[in-house]
C-alpha atoms as a PDB file:
ATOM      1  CA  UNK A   1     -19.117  -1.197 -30.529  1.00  0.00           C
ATOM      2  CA  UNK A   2     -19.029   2.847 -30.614  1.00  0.00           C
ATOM      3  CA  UNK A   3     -20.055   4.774 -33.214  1.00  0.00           C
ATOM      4  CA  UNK A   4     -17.344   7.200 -34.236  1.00  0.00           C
ATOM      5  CA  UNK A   5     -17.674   9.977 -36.652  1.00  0.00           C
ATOM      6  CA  UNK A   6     -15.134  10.628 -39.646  1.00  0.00           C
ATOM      7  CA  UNK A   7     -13.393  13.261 -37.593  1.00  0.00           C
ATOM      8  CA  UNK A   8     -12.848  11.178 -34.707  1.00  0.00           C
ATOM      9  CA  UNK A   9     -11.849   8.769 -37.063  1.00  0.00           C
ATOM     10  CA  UNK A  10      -8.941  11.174 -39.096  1.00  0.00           C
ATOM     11  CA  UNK A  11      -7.561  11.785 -35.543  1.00  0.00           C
ATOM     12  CA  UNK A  12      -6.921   7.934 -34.660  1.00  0.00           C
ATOM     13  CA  UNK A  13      -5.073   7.576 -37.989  1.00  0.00           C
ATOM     14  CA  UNK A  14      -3.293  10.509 -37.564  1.00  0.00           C
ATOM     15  CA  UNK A  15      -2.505   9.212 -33.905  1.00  0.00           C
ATOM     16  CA  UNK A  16      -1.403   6.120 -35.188  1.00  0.00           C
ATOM     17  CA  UNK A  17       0.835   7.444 -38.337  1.00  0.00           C
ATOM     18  CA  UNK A  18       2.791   9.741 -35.237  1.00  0.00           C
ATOM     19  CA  UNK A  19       3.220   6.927 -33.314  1.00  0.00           C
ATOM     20  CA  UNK A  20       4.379   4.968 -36.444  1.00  0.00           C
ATOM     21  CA  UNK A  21       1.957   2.169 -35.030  1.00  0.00           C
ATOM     22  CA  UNK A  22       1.415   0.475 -38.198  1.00  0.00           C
ATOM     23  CA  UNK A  23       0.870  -3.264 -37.404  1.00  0.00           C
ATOM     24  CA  UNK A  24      -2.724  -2.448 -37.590  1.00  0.00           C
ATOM     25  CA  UNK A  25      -2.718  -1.049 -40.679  1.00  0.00           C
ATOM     26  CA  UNK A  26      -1.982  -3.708 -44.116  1.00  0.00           C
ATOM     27  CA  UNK A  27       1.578  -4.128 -45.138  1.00  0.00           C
ATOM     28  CA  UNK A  28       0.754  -3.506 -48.350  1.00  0.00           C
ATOM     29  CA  UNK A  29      -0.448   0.554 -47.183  1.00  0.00           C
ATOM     30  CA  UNK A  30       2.430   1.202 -45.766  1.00  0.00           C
ATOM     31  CA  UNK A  31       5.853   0.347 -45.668  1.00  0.00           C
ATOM     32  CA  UNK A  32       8.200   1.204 -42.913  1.00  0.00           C
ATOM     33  CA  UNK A  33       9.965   4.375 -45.278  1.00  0.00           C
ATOM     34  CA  UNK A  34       6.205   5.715 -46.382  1.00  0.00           C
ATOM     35  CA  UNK A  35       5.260   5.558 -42.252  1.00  0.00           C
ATOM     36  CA  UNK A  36       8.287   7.405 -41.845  1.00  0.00           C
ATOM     37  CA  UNK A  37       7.609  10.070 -44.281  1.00  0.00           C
ATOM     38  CA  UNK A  38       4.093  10.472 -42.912  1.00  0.00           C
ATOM     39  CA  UNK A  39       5.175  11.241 -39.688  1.00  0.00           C
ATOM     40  CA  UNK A  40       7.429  14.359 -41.351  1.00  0.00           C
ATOM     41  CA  UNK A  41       4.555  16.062 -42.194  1.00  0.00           C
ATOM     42  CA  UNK A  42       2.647  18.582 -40.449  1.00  0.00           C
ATOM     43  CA  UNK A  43      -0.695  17.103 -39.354  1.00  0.00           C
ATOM     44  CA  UNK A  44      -2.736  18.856 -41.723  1.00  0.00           C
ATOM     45  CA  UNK A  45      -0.677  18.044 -44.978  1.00  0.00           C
ATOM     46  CA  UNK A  46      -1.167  14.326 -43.217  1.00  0.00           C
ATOM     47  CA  UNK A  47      -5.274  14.633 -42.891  1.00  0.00           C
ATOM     48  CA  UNK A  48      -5.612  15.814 -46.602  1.00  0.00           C
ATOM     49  CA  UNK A  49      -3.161  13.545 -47.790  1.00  0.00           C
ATOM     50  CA  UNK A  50      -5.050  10.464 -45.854  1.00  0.00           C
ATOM     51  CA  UNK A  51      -8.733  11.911 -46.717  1.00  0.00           C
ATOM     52  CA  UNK A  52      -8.251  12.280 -50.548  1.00  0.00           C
ATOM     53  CA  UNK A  53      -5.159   9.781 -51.231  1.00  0.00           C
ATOM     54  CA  UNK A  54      -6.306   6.626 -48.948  1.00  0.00           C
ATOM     55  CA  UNK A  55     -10.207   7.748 -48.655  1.00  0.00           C
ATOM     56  CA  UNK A  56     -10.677   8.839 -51.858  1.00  0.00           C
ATOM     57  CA  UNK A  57     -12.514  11.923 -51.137  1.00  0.00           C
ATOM     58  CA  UNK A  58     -12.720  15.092 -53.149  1.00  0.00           C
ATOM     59  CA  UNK A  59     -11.302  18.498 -51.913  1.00  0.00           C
ATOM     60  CA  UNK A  60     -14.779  20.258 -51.556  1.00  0.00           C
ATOM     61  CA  UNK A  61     -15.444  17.003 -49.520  1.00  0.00           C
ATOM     62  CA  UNK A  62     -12.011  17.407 -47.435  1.00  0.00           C
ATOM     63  CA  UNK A  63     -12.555  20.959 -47.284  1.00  0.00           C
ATOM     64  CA  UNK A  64     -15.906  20.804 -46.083  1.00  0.00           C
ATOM     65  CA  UNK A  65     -14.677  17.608 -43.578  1.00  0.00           C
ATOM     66  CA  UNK A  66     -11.697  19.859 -41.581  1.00  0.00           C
ATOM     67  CA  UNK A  67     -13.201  23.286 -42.641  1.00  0.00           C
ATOM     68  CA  UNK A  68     -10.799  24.764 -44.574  1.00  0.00           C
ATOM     69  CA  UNK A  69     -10.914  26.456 -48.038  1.00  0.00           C
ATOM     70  CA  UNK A  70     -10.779  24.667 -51.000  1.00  0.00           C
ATOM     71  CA  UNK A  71      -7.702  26.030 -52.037  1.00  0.00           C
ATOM     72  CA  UNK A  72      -6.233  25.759 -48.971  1.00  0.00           C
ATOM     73  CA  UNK A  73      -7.191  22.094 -49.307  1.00  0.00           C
ATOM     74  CA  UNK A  74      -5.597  21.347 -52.632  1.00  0.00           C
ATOM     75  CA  UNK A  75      -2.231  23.219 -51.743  1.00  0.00           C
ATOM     76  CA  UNK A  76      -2.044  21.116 -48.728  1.00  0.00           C
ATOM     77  CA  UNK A  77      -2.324  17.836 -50.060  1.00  0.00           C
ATOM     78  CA  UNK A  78       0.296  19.190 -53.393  1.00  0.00           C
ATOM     79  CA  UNK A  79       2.964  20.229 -50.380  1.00  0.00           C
ATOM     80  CA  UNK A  80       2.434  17.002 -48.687  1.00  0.00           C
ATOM     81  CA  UNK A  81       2.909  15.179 -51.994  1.00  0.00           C
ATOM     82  CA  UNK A  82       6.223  17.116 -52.754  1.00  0.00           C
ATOM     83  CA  UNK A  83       7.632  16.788 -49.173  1.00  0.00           C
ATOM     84  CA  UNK A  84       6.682  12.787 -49.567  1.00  0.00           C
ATOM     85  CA  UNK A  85       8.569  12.814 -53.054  1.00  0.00           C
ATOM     86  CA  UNK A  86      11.448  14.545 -51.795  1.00  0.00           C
ATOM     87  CA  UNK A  87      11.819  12.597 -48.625  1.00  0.00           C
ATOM     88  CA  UNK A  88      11.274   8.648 -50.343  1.00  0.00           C
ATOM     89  CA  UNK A  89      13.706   9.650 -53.475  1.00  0.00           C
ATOM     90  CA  UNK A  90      17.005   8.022 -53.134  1.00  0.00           C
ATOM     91  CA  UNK A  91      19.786  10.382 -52.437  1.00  0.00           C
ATOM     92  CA  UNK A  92      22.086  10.721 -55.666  1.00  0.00           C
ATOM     93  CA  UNK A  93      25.692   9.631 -54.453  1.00  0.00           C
END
């Protein structure tokens, strides 16, 4: 099996969230609506969002991973949470 490294890795899954190729990926990570949402975001909202919401990481850690400022890090990964929000609240009728 090859060895891939973590950035190698961040570009599959962000291949596979634009492709909306989810059968590889557990139902329970994400629904058809939160693939959807995903793909609405620019890829580098989507990389911080997948490094510190699914992997856990820290934003010195992300920051340091897709070299980037810290700050720059955090304000990514807020604007991808608020563009999620916005896109997977119901519409008031």
């Amino acid at each position: 099996m090859k060895k891939t490294g973590l950035k190698e890795f961040l570009q599959w899954a962000s291949d596979q969230v634009a492709r909306n190729r989810t059968h590889d990926v557990p139902a329970t990570l994400l629904t058809d609506n939160l693939s959807r949402a995903l793909n609405l975001l620019p890829e580098g909202q989507r990389t911080v969002l997948i490094l510190r919401g699914i992997s856990g990481l820290s934003f010195k850690q992300i920051s340091s991973i897709v070299e980037i400022k810290m700050n720059t890090t955090a304000s990514r990964y807020r604007y991808a949470i608020q563009k999620l929000q916005s896109t997977l609240r119901p519409e008031d009728k």
